[in-house]
Protein backbone atom coordinates (compact mmCIF):
# COMPACT_ATOMS: atom_id res chain seq x y z
CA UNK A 1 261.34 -41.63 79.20
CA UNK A 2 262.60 -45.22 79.18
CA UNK A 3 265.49 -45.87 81.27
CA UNK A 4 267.74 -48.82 80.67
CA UNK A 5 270.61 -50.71 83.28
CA UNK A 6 273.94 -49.78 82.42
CA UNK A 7 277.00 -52.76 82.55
CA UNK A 8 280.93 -52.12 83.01
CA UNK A 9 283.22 -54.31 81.07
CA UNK A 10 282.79 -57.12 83.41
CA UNK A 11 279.00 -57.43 82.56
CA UNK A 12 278.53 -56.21 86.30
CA UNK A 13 275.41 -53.37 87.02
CA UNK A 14 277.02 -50.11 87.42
CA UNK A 15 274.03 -47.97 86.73
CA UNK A 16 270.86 -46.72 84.30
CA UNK A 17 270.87 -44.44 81.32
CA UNK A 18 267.70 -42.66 80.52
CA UNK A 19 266.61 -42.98 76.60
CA UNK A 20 264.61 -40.61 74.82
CA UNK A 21 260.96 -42.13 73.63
CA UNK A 22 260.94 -40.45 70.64
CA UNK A 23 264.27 -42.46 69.52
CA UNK A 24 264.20 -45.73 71.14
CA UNK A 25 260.29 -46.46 71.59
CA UNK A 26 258.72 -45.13 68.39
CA UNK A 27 256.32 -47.27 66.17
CA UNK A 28 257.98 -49.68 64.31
CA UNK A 29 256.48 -49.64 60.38
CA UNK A 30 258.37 -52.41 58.48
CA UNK A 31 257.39 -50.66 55.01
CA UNK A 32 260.27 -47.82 56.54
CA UNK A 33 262.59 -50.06 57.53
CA UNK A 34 262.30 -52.35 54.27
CA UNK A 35 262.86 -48.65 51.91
CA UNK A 36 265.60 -48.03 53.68
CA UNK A 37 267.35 -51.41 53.42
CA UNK A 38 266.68 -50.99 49.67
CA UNK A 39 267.93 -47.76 49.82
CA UNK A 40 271.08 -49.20 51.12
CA UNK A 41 271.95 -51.96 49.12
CA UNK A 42 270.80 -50.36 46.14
CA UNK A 43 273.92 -47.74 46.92
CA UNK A 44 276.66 -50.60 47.43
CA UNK A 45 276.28 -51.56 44.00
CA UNK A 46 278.65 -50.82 41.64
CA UNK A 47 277.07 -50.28 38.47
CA UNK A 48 280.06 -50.50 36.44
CA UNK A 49 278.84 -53.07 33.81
CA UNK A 50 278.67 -52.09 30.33
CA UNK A 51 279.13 -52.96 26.92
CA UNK A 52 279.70 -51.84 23.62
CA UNK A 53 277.33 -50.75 20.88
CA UNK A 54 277.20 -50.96 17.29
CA UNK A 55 278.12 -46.90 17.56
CA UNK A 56 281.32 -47.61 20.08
CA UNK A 57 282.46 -50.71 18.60
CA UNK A 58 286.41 -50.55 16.80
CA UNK A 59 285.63 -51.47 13.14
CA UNK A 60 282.77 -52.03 10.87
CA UNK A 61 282.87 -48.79 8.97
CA UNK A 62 283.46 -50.03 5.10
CA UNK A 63 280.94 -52.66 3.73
CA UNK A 64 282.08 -55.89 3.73
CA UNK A 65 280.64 -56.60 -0.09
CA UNK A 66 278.48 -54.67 -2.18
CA UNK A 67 274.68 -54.70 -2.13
CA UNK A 68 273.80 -56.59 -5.00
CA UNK A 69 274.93 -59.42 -7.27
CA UNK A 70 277.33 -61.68 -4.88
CA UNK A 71 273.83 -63.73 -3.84
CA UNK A 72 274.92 -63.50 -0.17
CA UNK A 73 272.54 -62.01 2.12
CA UNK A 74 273.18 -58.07 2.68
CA UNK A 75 275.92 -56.89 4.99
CA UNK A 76 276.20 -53.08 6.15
CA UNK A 77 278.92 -53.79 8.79
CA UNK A 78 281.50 -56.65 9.99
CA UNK A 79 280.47 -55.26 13.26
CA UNK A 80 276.76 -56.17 13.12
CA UNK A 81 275.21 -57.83 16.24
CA UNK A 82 274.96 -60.99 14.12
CA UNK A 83 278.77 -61.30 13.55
CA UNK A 84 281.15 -63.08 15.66
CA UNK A 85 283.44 -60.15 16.61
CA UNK A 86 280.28 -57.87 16.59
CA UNK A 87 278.28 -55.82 18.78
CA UNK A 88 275.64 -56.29 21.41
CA UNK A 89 272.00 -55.60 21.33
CA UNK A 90 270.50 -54.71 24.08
CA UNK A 91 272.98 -55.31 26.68
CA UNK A 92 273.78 -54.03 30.23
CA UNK A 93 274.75 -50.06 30.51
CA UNK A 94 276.46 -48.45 33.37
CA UNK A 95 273.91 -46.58 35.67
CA UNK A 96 273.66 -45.87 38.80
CA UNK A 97 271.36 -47.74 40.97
CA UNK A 98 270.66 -45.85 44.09
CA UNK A 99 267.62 -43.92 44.82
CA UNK A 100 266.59 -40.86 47.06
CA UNK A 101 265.04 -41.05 50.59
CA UNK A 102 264.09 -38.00 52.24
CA UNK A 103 265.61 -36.93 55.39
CA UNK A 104 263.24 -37.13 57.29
CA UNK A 105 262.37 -40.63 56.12
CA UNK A 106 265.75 -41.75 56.59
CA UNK A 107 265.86 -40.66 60.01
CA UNK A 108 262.57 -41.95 61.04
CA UNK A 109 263.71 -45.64 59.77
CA UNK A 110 266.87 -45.14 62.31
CA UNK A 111 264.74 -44.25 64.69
CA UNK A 112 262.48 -47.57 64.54
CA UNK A 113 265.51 -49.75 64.10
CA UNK A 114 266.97 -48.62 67.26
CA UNK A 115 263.62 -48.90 68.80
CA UNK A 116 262.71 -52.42 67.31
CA UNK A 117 266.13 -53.21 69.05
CA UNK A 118 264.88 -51.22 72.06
CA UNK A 119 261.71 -53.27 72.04
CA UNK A 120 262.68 -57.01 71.66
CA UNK A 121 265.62 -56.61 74.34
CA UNK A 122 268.72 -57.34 71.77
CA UNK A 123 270.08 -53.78 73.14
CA UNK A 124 272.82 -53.77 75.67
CA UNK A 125 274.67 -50.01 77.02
CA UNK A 126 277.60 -50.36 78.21
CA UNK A 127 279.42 -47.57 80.55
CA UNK A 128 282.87 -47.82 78.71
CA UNK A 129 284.76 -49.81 76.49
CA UNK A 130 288.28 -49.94 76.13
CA UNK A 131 291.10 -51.74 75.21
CA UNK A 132 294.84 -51.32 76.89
CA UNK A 133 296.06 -53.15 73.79
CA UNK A 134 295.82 -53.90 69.99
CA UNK A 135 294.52 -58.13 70.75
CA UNK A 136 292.20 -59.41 69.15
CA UNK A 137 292.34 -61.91 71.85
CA UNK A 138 291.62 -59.39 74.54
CA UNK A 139 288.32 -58.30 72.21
CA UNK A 140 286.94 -61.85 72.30
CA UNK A 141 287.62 -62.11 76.01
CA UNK A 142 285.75 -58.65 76.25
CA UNK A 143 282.17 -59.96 73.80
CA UNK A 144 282.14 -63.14 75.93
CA UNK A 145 282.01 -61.42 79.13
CA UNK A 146 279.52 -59.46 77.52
CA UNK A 147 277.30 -62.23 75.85
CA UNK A 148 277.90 -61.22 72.32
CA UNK A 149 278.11 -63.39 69.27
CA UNK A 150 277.16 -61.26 66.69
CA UNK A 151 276.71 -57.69 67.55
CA UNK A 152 277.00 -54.38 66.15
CA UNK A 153 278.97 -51.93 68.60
CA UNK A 154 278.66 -48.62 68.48
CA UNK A 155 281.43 -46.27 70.60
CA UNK A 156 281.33 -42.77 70.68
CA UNK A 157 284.94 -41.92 72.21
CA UNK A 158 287.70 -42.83 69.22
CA UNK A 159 289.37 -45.78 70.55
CA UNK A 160 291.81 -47.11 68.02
CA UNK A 161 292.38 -50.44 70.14
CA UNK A 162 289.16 -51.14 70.18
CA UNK A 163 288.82 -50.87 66.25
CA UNK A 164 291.59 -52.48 64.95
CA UNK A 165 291.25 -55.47 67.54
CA UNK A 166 287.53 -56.52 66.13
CA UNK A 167 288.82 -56.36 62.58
CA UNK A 168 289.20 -59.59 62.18
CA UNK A 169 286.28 -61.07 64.48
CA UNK A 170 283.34 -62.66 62.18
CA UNK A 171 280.39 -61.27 63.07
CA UNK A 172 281.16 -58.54 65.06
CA UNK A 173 281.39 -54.49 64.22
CA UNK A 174 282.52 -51.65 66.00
CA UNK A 175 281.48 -48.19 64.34
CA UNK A 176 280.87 -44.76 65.42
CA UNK A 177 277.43 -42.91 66.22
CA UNK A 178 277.85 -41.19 62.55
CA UNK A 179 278.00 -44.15 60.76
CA UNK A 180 275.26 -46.52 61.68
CA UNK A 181 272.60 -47.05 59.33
CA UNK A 182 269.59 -49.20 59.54
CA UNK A 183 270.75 -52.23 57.25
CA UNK A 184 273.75 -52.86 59.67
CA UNK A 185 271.36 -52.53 62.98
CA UNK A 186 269.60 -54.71 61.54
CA UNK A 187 271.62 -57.14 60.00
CA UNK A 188 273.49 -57.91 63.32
CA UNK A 189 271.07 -59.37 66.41
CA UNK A 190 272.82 -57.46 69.13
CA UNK A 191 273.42 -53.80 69.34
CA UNK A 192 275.13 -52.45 71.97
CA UNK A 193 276.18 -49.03 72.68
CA UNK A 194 278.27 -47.18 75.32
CA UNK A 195 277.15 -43.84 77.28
CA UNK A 196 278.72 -41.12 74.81
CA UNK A 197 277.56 -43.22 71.96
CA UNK A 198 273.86 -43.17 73.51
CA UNK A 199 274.17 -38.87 73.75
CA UNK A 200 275.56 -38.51 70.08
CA UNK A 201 272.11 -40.31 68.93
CA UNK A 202 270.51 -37.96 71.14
CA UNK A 203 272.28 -35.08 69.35
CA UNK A 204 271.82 -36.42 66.11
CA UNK A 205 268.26 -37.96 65.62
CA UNK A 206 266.77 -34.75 68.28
């Protein structure tokens, strides 16, 4: 078991938490952690795009002259790709972009993002933190106390101060134990998590 000080709000010692080894000190493989980054991304996109077909287009349906005898070239449709006004060959369709990861794969890639966290000492646990009042001053007093500049906090008691305070702090993120994923871990160089938040990943990832 690794074991791991333990600050107040005041960046001041005020014990040790023990963390499970097979959560916070497992093999990093970056081929994991790069899938489920992918994996991620690949889901935030909309996929919306589309456009319309010679079979969707409004129009086209009588023949704009007959086949023979005018000595223009022949014309089935006004709505032909090669009319202004016509349709589109070839063009974007929506679909959906995302792609499956097995559970167990997806958990595994938490697993080493925590520990490659774990391992290069950008992890900080925290015994409590808590807000009296909805400031965002009083949050930026709070991550300078703390050392952070851009950090990804993770609480595990619902604190409603402490969410709606960071809203509008660049580079900072508070979120539950549920809703971490490796791409925000990640994407932020500190993590930093408080005691209840460090015993729901225990629950969860177990």
């Amino acid at each position: 078991m690794a074991y791991m000080k333990v600050v107040n709000q005041h960046n001041e010692v005020v014990g040790e938490v023990e963390l499970a080894d097979d959560i916070f000190r497992v093999e990093v493989c970056p081929e994991i952690l790069h899938l489920a980054v992918r994996s991620h991304l690949a889901k935030l996109r909309a996929g919306t795009v589309g456009v319309k077909t010679r079979g969707t287009v409004r129009g086209g349906g009588k023949k704009p002259w007959r086949q023979k005898g005018t000595g223009r070239a022949r014309a089935g449709s006004i709505r032909s790709p090669l009319w202004r006004g016509g349709a589109v060959v070839h063009g974007p369709v929506a679909r959906e972009y995302g792609f499956k990861m097995n559970k167990q794969v997806r958990r595994l890639a938490l697993k080493m993002a925590l520990s490659a966290k774990f391992a290069t000492e950008s992890l900080l646990v925290v015994d409590r933190l808590t807000l009296e009042r909805i400031k965002t001053k009083d949050f930026v007093a709070c991550a300078r106390t703390l050392g952070l500049e851009k950090a990804l906090i993770v609480v595990g008691d619902q604190n409603n101060n402490l969410f709606l305070s960071s809203r509008n702090v660049a580079d900072m993120l508070v979120v539950e134990p549920n809703s971490i994923n490796v791409y925000e871990i990640l994407k932020y160089p500190q993590l930093v998590l408080d005691r209840s938040a460090v015993e729901a990943l225990h629950a969860r990832l177990k």
